[in-house]
N, C-alpha and C. Protein backbone atom coordinates (compact mmCIF):
# COMPACT_ATOMS: atom_id res chain seq x y z
N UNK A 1 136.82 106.09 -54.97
CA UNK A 1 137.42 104.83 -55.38
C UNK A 1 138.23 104.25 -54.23
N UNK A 2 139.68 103.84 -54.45
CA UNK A 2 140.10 103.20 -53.37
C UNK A 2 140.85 104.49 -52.68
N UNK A 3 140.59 105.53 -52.97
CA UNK A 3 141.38 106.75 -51.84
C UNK A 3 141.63 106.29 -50.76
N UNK A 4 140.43 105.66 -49.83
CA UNK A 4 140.67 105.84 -48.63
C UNK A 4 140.29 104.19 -48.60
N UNK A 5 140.28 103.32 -49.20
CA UNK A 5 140.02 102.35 -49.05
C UNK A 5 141.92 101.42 -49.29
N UNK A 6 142.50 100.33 -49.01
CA UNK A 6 143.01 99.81 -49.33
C UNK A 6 143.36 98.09 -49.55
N UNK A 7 143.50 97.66 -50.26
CA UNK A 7 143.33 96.49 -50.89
C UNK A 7 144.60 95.61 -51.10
N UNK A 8 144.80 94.35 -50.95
CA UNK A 8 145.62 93.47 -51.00
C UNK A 8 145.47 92.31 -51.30
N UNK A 9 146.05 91.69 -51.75
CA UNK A 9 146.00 90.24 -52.34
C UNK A 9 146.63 89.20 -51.65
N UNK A 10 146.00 88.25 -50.83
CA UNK A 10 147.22 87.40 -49.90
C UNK A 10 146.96 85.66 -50.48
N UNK A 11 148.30 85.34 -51.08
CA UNK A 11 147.77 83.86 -51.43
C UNK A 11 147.51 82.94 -50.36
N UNK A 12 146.22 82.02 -50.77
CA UNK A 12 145.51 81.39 -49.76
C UNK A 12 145.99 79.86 -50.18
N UNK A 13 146.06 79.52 -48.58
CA UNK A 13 146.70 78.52 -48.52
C UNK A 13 145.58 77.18 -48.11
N UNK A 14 146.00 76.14 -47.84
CA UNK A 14 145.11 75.04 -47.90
C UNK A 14 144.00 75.23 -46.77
N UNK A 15 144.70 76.40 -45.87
CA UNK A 15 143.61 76.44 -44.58
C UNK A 15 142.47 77.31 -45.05
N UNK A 16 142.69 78.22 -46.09
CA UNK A 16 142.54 79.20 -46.50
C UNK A 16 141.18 78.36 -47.54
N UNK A 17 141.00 77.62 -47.87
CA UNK A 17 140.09 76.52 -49.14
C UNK A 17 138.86 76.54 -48.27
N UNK A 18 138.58 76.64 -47.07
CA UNK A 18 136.88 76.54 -46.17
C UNK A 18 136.54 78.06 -46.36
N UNK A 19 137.46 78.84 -46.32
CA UNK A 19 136.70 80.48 -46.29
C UNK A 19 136.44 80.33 -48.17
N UNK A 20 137.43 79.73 -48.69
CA UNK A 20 136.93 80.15 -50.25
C UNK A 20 135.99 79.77 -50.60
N UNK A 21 135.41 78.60 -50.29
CA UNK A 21 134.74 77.42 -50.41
C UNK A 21 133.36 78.22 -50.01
N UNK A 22 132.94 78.62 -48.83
CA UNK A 22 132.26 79.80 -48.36
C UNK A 22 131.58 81.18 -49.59
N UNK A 23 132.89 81.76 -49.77
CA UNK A 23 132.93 82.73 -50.91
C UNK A 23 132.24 82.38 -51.99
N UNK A 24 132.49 81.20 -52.45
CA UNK A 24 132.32 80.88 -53.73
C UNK A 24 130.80 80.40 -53.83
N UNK A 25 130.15 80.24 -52.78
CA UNK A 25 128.79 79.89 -52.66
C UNK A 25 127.91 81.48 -52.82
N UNK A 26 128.55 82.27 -52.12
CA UNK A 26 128.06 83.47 -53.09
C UNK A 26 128.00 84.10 -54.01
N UNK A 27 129.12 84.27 -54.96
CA UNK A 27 129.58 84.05 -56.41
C UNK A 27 128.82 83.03 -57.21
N UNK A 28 128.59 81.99 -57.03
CA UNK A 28 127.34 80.90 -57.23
C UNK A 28 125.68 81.85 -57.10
N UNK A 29 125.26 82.76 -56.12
CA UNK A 29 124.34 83.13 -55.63
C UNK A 29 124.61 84.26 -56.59
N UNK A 30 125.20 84.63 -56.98
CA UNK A 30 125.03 86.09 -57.61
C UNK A 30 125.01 85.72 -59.24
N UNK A 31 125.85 84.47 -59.87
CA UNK A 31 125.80 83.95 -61.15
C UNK A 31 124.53 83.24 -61.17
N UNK A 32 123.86 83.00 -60.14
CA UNK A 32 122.91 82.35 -60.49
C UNK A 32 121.25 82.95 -60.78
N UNK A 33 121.29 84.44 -61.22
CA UNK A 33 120.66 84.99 -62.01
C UNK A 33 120.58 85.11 -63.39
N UNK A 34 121.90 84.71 -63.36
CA UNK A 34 122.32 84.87 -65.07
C UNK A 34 122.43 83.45 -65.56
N UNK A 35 122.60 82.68 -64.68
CA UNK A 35 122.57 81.18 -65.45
C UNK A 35 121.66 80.20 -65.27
N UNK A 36 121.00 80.92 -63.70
CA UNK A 36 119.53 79.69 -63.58
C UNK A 36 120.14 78.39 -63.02
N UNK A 37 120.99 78.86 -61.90
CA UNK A 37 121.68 77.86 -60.95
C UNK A 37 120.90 77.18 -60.44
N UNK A 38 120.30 75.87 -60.08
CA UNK A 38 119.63 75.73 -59.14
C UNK A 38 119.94 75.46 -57.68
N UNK A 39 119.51 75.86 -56.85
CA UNK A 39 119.36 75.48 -55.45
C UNK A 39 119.45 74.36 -54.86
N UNK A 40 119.92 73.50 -54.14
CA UNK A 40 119.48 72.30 -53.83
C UNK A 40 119.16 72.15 -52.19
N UNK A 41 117.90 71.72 -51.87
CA UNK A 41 117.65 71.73 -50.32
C UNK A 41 118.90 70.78 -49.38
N UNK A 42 119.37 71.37 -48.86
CA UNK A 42 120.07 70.81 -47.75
C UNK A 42 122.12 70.63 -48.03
N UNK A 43 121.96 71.10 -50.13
CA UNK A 43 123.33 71.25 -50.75
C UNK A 43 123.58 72.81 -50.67
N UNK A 44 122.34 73.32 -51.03
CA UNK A 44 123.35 74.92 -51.93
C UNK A 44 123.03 74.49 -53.03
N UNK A 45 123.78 75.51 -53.89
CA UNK A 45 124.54 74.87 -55.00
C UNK A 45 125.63 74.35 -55.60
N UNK A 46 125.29 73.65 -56.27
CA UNK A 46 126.19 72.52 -56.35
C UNK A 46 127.17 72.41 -57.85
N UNK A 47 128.40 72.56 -57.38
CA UNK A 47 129.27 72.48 -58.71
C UNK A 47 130.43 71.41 -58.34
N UNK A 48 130.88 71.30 -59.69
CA UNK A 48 131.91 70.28 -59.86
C UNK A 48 133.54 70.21 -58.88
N UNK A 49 133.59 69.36 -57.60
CA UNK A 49 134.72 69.73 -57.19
C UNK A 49 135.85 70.23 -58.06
N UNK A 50 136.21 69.59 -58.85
CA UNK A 50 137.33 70.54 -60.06
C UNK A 50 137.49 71.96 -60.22
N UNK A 51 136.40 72.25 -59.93
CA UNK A 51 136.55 73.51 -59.90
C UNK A 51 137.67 74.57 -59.00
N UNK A 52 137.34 73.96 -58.04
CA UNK A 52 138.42 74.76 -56.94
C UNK A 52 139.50 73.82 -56.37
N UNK A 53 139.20 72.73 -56.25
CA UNK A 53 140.95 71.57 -55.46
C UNK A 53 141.87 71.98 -56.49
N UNK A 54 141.45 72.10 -57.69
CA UNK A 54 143.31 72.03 -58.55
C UNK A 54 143.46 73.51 -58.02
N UNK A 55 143.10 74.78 -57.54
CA UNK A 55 143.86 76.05 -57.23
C UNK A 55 145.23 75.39 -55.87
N UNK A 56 144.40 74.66 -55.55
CA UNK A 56 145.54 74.04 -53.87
C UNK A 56 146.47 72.52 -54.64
N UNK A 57 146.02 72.12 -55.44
CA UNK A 57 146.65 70.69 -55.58
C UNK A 57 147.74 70.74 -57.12
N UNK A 58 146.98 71.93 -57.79
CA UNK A 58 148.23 71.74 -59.08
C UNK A 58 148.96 73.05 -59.48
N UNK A 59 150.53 72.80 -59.43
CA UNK A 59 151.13 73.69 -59.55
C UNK A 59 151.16 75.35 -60.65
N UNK A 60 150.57 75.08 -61.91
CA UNK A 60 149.84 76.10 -62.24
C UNK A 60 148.93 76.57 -61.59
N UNK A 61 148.09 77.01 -60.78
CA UNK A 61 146.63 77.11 -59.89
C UNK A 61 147.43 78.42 -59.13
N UNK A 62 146.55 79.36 -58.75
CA UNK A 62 147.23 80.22 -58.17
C UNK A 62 145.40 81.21 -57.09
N UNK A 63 145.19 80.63 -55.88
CA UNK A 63 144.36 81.08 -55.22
C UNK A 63 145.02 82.30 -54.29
N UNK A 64 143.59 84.07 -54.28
CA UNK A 64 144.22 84.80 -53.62
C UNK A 64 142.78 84.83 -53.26
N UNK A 65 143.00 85.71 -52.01
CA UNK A 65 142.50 86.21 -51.12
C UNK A 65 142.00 87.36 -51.24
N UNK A 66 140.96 88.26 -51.49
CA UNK A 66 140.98 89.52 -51.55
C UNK A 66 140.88 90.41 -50.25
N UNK A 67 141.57 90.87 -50.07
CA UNK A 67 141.35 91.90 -48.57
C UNK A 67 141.35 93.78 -48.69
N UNK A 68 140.28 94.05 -47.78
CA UNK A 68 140.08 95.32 -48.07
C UNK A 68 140.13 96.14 -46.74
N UNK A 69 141.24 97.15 -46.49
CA UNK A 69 140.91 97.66 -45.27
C UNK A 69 139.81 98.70 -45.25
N UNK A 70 138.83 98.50 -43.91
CA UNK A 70 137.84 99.85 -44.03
C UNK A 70 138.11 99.88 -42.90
N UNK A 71 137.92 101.67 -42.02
CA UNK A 71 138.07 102.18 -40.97
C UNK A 71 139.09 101.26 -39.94
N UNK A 72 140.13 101.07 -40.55
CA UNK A 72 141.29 100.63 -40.44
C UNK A 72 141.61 99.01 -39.62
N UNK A 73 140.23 98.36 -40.33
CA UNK A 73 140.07 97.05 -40.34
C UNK A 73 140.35 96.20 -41.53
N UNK A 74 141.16 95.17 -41.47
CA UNK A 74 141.23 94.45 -42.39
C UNK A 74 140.33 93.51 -42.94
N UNK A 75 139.56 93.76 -43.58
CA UNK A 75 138.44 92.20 -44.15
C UNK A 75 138.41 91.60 -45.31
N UNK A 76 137.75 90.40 -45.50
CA UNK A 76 137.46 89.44 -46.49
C UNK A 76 136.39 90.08 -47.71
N UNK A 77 137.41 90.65 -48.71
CA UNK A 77 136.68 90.85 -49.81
C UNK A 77 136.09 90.48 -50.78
N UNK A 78 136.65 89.01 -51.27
CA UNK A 78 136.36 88.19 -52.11
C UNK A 78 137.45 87.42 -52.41
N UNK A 79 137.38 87.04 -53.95
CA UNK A 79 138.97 85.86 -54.10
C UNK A 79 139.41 86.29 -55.58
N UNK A 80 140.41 86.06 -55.79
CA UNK A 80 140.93 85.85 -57.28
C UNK A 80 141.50 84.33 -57.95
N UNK A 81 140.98 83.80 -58.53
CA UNK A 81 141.75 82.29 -58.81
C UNK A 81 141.97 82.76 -59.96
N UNK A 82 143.73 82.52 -60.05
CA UNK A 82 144.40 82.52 -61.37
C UNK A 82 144.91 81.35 -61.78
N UNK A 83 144.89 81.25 -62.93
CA UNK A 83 146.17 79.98 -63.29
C UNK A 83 146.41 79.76 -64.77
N UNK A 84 147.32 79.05 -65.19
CA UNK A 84 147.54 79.03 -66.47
C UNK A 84 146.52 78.47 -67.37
N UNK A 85 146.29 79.04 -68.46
CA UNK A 85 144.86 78.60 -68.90
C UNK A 85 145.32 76.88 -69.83
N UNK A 86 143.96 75.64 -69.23
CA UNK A 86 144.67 74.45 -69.91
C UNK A 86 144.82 74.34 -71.26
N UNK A 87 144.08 75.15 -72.07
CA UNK A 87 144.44 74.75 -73.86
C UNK A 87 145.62 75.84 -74.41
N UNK A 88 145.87 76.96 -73.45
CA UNK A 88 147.66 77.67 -74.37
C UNK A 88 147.33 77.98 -72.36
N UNK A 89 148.62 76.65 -71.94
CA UNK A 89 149.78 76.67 -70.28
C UNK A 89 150.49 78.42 -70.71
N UNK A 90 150.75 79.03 -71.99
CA UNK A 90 151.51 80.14 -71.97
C UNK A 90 150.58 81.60 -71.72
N UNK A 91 149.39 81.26 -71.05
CA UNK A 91 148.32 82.42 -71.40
C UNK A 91 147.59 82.22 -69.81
N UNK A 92 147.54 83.31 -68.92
CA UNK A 92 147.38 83.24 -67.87
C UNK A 92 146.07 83.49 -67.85
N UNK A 93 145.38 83.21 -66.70
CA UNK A 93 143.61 83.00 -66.78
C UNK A 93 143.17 83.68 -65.33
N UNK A 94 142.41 84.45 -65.20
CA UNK A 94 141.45 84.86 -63.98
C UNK A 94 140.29 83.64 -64.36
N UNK A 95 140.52 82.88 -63.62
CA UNK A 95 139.72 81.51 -63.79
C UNK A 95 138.29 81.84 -62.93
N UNK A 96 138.46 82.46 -61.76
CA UNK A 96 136.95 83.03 -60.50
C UNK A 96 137.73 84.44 -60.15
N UNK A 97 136.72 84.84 -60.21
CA UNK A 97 137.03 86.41 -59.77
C UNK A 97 135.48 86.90 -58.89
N UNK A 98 135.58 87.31 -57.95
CA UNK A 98 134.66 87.54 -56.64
C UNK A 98 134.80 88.72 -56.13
N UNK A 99 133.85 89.69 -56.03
CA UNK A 99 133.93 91.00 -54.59
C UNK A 99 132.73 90.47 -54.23
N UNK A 100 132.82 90.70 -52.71
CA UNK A 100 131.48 90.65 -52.22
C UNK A 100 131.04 91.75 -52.22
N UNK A 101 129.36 92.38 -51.94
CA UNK A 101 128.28 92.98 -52.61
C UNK A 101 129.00 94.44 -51.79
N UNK A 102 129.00 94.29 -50.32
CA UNK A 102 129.75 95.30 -49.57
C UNK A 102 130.47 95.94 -50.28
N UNK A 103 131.88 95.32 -51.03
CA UNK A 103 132.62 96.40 -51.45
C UNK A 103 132.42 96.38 -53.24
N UNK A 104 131.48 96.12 -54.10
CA UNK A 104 131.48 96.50 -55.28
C UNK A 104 131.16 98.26 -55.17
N UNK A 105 132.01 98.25 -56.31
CA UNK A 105 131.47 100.05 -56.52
C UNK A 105 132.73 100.83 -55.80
N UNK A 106 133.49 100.40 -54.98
CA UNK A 106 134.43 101.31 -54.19
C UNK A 106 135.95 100.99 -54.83
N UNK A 107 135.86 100.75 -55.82
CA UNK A 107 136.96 100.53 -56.79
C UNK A 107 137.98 99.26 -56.32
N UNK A 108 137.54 98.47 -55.19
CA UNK A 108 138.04 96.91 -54.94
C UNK A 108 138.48 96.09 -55.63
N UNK A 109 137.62 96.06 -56.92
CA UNK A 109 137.88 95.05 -57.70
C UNK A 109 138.68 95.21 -58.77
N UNK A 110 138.40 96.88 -59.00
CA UNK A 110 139.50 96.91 -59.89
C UNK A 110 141.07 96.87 -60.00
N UNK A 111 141.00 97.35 -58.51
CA UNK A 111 142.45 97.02 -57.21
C UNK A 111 142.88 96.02 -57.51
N UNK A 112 142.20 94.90 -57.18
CA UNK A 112 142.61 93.69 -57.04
C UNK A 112 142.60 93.07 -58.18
N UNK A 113 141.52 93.51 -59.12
CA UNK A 113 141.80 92.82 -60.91
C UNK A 113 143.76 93.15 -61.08
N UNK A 114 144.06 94.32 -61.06
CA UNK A 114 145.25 95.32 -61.37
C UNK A 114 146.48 94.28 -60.36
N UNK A 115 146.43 94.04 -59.30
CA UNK A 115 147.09 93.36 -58.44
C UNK A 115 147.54 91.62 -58.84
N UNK A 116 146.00 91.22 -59.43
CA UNK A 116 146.04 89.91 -59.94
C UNK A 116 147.20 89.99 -61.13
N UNK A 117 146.89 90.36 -62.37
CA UNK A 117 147.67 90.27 -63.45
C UNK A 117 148.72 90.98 -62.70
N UNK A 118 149.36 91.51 -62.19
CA UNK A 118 150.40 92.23 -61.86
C UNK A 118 151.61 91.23 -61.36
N UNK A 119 150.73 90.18 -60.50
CA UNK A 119 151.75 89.04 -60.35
C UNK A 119 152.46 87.81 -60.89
N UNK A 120 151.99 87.64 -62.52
CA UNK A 120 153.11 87.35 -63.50
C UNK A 120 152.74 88.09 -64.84
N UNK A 121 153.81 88.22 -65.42
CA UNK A 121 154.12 89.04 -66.42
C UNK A 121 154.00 88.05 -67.62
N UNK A 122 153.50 88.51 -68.93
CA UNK A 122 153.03 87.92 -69.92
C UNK A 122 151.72 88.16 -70.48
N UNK A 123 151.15 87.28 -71.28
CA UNK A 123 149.74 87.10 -71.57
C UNK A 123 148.90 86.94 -71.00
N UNK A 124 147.66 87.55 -70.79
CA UNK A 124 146.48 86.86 -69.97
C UNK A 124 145.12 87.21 -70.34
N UNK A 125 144.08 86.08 -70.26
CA UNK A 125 142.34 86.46 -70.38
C UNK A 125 141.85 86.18 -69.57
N UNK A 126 140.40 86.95 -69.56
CA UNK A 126 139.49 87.04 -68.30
C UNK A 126 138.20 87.05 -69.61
N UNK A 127 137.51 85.89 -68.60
CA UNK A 127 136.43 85.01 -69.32
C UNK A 127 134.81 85.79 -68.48
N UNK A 128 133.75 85.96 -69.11
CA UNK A 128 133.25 86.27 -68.55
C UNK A 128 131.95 85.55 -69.52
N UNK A 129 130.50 85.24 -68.52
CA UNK A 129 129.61 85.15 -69.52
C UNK A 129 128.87 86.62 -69.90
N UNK A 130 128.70 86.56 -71.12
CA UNK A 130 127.81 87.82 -71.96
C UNK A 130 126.67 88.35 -70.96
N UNK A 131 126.13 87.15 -70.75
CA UNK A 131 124.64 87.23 -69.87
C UNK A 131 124.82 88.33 -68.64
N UNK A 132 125.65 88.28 -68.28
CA UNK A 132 126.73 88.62 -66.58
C UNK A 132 126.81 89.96 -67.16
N UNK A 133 126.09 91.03 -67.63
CA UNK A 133 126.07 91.99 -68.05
C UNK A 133 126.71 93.14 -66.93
N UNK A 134 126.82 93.42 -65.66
CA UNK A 134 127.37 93.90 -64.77
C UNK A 134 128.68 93.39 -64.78
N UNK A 135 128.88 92.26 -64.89
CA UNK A 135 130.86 91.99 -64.81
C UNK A 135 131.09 92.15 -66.54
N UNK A 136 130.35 92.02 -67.41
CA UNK A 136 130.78 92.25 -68.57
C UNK A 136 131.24 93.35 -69.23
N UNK A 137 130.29 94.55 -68.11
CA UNK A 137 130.86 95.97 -68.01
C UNK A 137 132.05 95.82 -67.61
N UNK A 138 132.43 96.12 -65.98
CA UNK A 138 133.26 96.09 -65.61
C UNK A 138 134.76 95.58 -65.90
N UNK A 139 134.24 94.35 -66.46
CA UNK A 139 136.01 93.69 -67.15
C UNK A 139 136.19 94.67 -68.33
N UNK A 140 135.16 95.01 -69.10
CA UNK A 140 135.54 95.74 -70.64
C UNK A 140 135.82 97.15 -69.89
N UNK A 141 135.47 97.66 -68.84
CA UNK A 141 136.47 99.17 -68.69
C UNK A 141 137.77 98.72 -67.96
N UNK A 142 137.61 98.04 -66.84
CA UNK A 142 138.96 97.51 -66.10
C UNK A 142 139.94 97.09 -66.83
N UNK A 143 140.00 96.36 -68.05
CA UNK A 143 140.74 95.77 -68.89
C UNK A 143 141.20 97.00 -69.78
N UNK A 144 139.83 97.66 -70.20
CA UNK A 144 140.80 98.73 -71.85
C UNK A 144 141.58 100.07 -70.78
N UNK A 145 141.16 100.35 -69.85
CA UNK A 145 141.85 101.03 -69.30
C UNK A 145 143.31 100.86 -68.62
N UNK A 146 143.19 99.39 -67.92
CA UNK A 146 144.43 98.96 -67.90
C UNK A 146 145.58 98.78 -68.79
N UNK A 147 144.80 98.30 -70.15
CA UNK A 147 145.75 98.06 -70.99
C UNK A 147 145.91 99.30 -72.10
N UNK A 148 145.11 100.47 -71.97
CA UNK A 148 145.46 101.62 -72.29
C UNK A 148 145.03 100.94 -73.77
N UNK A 149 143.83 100.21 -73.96
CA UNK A 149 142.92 99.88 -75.03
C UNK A 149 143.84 98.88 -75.80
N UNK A 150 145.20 98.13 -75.30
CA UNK A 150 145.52 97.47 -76.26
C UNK A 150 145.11 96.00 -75.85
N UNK A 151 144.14 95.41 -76.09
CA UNK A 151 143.70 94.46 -75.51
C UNK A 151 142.36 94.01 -77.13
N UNK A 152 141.88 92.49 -76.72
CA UNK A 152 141.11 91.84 -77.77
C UNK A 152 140.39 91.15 -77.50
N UNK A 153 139.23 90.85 -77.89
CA UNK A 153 137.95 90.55 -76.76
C UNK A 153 137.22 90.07 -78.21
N UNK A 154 136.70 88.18 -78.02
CA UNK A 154 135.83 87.65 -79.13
C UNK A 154 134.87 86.89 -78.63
N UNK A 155 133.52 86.60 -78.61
CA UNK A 155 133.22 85.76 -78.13
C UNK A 155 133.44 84.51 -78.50
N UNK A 156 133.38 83.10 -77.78
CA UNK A 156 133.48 82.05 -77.63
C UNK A 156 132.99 81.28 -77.33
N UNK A 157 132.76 79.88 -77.26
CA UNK A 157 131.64 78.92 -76.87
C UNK A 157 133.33 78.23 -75.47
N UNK A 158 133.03 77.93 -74.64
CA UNK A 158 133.77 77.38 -73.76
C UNK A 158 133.35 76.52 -72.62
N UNK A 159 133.22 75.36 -72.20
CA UNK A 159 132.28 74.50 -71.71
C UNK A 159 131.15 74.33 -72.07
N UNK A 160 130.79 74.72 -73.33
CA UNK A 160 129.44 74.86 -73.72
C UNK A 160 128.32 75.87 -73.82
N UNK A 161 129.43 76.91 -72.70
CA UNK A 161 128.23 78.32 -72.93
C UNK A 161 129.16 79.47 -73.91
N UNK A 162 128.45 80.30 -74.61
CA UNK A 162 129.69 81.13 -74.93
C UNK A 162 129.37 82.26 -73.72
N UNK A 163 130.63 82.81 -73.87
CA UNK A 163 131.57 83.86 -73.01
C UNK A 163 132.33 84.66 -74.35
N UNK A 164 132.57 86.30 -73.45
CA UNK A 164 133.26 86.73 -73.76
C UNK A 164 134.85 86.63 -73.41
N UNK A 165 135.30 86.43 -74.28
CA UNK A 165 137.25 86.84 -73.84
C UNK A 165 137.56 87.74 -74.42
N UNK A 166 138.85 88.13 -73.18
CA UNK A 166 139.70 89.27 -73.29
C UNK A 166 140.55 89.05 -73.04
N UNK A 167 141.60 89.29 -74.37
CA UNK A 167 142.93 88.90 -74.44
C UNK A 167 144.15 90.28 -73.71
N UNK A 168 145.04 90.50 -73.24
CA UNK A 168 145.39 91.33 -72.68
C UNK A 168 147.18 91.11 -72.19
N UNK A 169 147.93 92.01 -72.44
CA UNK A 169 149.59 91.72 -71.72
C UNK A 169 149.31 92.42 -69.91
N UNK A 170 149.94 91.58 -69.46
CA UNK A 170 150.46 92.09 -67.94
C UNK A 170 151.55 93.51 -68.24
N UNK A 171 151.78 94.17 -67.51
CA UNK A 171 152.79 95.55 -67.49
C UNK A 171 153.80 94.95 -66.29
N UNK A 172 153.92 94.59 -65.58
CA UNK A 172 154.56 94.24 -64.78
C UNK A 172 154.83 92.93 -63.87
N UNK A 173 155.67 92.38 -62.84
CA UNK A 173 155.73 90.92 -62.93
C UNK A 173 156.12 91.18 -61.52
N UNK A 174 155.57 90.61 -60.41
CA UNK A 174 155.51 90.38 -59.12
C UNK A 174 155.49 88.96 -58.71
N UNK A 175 156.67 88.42 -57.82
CA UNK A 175 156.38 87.47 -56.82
C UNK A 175 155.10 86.61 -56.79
N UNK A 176 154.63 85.56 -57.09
CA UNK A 176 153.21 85.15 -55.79
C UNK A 176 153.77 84.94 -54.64
């Protein structure tokens, strides 16, 4: 797991929005088995700016960085976007959650899942689609283990697709 691996969370700042921006085109590439993204010649794929400017432009929004040291290099692991979720502002949200392919499996994400909620204290869910059967694992052990199984998970219809949620308390309350 992360024995020998170590992991950190650094909030990303506006310079910091071209590497995410980057990231998130792979996260796109990897959801887009499960959702039938399409491609576009000369775009990528293509999603709704909204998606990522409010993490830099509105004060709920909370963009991190994932970093992982290996053989005592620091690198770009993926991202965490948190923020207050818009229909209950009192219920905190893993809005994008990302490892790249390199470090899945070496307990990274669960690092950094654990790190994310760690930095405000309260309520929080992590949305996932059903389909996404690999992160659907992963959040349902990362989550009941974290929360030592006290946690609540229903599905939902949410932009139109349903998803699973998982309702869950933070244990502790850190700085961003």
């Amino acid at each position: 797991m992360t024995d020998l691996l170590k992991v950190s969370l650094k909030a990303a700042s506006i310079e910091d929005l071209q590497t995410i921006q980057k990231l998130f085109d792979f996260y796109l590439y990897d959801m887009s088995r499960f959702l039938g993204l399409e491609f576009q010649s000369g775009e990528g794929f293509l999603y709704p700016s909204d998606i990522l400017m409010p993490y830099w432009r509105d004060q709920d929004h909370y963009p991190f960085i994932i970093y992982c040291e290996m053989n005592g290099v620091w690198e770009i692991a993926g991202f965490s976007l948190l923020r207050n979720f818009p229909e209950n502002p009192q219920l905190y949200d893993i809005g994008q959650f990302f490892v790249l392919q390199k470090f899945v499996g070496k307990g990274v994400g669960r690092a950094a899942f654990e790190q994310s909620v760690a930095k405000f204290k309260g309520s929080w869910q992590v949305r996932v689609f059903e389909c996404n059967t690999p992160a659907a694992k992963f959040w349902k052990k990362a989550i009941n283990e974290y929360s030592a199984g006290e946690y609540q998970s229903e599905v939902k219809s949410y932009q139109g697709k349903e998803m699973l949620f998982y309702r869950f308390n933070s244990r502790i309350e850190v700085s961003p």
